[in-house]
C-alpha atoms as a PDB file:
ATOM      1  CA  UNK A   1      95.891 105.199 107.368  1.00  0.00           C
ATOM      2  CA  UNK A   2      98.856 104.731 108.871  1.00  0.00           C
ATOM      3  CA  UNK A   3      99.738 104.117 112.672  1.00  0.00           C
ATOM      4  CA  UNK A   4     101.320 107.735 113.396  1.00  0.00           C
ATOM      5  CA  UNK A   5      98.162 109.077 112.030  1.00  0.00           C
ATOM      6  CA  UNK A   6      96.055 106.318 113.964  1.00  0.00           C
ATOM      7  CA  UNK A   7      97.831 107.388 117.046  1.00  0.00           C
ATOM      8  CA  UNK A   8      97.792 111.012 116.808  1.00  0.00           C
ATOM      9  CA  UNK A   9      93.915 111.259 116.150  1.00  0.00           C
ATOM     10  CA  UNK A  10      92.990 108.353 119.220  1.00  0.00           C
ATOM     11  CA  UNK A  11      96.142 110.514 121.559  1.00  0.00           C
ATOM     12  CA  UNK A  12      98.261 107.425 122.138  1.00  0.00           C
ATOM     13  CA  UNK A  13     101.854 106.694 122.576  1.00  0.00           C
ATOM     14  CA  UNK A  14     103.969 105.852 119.695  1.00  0.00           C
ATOM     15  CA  UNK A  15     107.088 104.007 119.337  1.00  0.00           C
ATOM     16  CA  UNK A  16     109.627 102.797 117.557  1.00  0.00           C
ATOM     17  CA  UNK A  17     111.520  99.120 117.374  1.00  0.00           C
ATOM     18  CA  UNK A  18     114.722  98.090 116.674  1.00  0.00           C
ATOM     19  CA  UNK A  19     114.052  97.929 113.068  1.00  0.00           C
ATOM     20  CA  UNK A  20     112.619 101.515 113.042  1.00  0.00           C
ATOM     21  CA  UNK A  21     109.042 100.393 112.587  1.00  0.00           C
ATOM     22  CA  UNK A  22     106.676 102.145 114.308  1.00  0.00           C
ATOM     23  CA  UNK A  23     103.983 100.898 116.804  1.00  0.00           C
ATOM     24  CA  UNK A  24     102.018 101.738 119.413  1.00  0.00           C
ATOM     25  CA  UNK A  25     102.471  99.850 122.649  1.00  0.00           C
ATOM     26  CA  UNK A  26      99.391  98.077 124.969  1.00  0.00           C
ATOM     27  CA  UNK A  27      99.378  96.589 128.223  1.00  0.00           C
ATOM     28  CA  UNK A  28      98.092  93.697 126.643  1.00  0.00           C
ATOM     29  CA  UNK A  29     100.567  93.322 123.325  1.00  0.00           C
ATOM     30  CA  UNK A  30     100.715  96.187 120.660  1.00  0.00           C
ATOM     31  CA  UNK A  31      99.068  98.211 117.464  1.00  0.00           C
ATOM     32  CA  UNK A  32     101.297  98.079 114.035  1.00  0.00           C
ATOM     33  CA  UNK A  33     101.111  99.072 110.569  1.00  0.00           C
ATOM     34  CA  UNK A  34     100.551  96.689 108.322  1.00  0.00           C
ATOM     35  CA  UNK A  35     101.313  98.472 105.229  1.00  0.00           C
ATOM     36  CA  UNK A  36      97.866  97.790 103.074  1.00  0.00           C
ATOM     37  CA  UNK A  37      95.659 100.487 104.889  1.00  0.00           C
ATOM     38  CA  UNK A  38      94.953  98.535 107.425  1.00  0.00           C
ATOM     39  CA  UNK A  39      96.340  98.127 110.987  1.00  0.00           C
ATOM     40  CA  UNK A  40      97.147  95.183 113.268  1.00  0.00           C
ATOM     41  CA  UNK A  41      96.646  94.335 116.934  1.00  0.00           C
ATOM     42  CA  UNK A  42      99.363  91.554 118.370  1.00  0.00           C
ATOM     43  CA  UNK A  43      97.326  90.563 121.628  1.00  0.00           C
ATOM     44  CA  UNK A  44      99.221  88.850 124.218  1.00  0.00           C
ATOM     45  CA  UNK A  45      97.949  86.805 126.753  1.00  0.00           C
ATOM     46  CA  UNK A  46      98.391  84.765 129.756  1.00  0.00           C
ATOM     47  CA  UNK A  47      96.207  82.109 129.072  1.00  0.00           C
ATOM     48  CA  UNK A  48      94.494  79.992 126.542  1.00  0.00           C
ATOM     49  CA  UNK A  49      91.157  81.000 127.853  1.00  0.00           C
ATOM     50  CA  UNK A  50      92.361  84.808 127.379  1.00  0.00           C
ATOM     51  CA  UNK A  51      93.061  84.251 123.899  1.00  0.00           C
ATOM     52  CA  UNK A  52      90.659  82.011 122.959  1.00  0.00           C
ATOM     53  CA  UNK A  53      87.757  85.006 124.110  1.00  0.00           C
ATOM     54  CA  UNK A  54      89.963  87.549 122.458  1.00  0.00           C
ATOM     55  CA  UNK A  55      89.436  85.702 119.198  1.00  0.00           C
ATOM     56  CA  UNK A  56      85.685  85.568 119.474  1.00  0.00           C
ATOM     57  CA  UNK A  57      85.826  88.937 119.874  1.00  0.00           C
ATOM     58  CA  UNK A  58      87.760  90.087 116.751  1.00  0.00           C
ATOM     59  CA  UNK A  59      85.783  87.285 114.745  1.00  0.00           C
ATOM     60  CA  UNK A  60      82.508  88.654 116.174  1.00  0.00           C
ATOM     61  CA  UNK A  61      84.092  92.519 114.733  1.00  0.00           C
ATOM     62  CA  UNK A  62      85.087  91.136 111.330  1.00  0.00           C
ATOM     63  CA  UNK A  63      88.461  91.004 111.742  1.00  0.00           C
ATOM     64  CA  UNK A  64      91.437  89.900 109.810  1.00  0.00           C
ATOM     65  CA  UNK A  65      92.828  86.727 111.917  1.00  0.00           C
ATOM     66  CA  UNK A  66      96.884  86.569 110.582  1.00  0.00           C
ATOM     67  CA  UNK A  67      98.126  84.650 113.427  1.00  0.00           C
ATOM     68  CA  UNK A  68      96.533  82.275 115.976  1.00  0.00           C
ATOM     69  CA  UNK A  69      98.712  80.775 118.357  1.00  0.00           C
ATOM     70  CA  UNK A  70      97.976  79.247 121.900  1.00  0.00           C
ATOM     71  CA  UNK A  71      98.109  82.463 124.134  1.00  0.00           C
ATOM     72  CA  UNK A  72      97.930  84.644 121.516  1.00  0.00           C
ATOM     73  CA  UNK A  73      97.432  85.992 118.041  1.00  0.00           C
ATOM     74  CA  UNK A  74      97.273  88.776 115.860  1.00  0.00           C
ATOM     75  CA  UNK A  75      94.467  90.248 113.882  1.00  0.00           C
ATOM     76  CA  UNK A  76      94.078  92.858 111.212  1.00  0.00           C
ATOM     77  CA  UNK A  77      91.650  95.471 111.605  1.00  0.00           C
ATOM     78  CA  UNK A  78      90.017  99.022 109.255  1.00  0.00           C
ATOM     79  CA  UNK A  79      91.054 102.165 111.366  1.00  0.00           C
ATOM     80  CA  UNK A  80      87.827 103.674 110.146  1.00  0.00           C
ATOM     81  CA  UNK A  81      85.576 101.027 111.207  1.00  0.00           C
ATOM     82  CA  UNK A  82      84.756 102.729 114.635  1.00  0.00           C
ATOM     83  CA  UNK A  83      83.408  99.182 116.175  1.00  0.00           C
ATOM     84  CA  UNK A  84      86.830  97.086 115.129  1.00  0.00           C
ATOM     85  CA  UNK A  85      88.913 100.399 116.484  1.00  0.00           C
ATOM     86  CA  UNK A  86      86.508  99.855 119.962  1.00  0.00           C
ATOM     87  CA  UNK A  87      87.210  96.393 119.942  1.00  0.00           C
ATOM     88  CA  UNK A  88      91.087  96.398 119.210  1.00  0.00           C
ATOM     89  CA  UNK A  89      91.496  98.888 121.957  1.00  0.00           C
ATOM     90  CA  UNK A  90      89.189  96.806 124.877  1.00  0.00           C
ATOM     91  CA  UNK A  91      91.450  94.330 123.979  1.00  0.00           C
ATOM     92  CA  UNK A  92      95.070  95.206 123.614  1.00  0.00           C
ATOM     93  CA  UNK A  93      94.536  98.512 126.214  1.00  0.00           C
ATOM     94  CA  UNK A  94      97.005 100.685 124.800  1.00  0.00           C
ATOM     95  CA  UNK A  95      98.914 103.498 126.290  1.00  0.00           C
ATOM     96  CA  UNK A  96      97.512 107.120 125.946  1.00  0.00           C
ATOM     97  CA  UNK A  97      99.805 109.537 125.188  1.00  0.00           C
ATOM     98  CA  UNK A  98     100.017 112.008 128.809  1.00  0.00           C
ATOM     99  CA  UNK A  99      99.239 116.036 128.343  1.00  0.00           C
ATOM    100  CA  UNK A 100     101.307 118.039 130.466  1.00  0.00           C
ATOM    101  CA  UNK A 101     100.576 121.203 132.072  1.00  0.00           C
ATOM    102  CA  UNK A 102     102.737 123.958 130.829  1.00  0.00           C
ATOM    103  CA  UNK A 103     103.552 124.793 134.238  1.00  0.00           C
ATOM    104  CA  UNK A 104     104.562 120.955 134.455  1.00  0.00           C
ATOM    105  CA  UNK A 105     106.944 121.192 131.939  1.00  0.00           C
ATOM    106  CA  UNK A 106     108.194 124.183 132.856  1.00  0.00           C
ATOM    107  CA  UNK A 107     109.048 122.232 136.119  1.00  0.00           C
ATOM    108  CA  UNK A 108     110.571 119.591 134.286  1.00  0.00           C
ATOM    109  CA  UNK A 109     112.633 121.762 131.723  1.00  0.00           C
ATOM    110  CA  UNK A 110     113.670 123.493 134.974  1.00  0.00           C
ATOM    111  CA  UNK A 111     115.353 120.956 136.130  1.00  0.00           C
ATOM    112  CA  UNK A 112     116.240 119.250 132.812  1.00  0.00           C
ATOM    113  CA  UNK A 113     118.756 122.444 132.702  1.00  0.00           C
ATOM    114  CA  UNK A 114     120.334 122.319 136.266  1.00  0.00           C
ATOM    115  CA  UNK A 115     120.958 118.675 135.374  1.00  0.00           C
ATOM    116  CA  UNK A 116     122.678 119.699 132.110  1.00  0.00           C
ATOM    117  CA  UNK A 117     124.821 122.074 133.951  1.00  0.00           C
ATOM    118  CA  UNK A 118     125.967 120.003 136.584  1.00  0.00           C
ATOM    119  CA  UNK A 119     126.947 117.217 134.084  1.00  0.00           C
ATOM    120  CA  UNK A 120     128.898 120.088 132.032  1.00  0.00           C
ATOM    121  CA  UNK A 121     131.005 121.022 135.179  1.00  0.00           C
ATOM    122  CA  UNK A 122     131.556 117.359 136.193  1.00  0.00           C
ATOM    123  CA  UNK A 123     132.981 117.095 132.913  1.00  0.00           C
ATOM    124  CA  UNK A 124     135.230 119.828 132.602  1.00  0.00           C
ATOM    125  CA  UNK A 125     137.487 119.518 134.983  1.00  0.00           C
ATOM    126  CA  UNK A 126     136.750 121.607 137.267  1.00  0.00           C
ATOM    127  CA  UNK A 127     137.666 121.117 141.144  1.00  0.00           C
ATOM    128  CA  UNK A 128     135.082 118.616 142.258  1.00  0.00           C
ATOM    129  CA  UNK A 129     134.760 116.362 139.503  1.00  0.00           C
ATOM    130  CA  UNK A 130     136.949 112.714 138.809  1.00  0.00           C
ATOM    131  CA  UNK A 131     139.397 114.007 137.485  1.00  0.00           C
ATOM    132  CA  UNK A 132     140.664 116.134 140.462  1.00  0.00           C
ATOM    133  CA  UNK A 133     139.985 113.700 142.682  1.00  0.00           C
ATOM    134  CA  UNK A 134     141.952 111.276 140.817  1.00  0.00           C
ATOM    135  CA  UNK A 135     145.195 113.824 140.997  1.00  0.00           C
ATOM    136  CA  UNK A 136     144.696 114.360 144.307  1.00  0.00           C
ATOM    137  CA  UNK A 137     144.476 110.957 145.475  1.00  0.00           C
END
């Protein structure tokens, strides 16, 4: 499975770094692909202690430990496995993806518009905008 899936059936956020790779960010670190079926939490920490229960927690779930470091680590986990998905998301806390109300968007296209149009007459020219105030001055 792979993480836009993952995130579309769970209704999370999903983006994209600056190598393109997509992820899903957490409060406490993120959810990748890992590119063999199976997905990967990165949880960060601020504390040994933090990461040190983390660990017994994905070691108590059966997961996959790739990294281990001092205040954090990263662990490989089976999307399917509906106890490791429970686990990975206590831990890392990730970001659900908001539904908006169609009358909330309409709102927001609304004044997505008037913003467009006001940018389009600041840059054309027209009396108002920099560059009549830079003639004029």
């Amino acid at each position: 499975m792979t993480v836009e899936v993952f995130a579309e059936q769970h209704k999370l956020r999903l983006r994209r770094d600056e190598c393109g790779e997509q992820f899903i960010p957490c409060r406490r670190g993120q959810i990748f692909d890992n590119g063999d079926g199976r997905l990967g939490v990165m949880i960060l920490n601020d504390s040994p202690r933090g990461w040190g229960n983390a660990r017994r927690a994905v070691e108590a779930a059966h997961f996959d430990i790739t990294q281990n470091g001092e205040e954090e680590g990263t662990a490989l986990f089976n999307p399917a496995d509906r106890r490791q998905v429970k686990v990975a998301f206590n831990l890392a806390k990730p970001y659900r993806r908001k539904k908006l109300s169609e009358e909330t968007l309409a709102k927001l296209r609304r004044q997505v518009a008037i913003a467009r149009g006001v940018q389009k007459t600041l840059n054309s020219g027209t009396p108002g905008s920099q560059d009549s105030i830079a003639s004029t001055g």
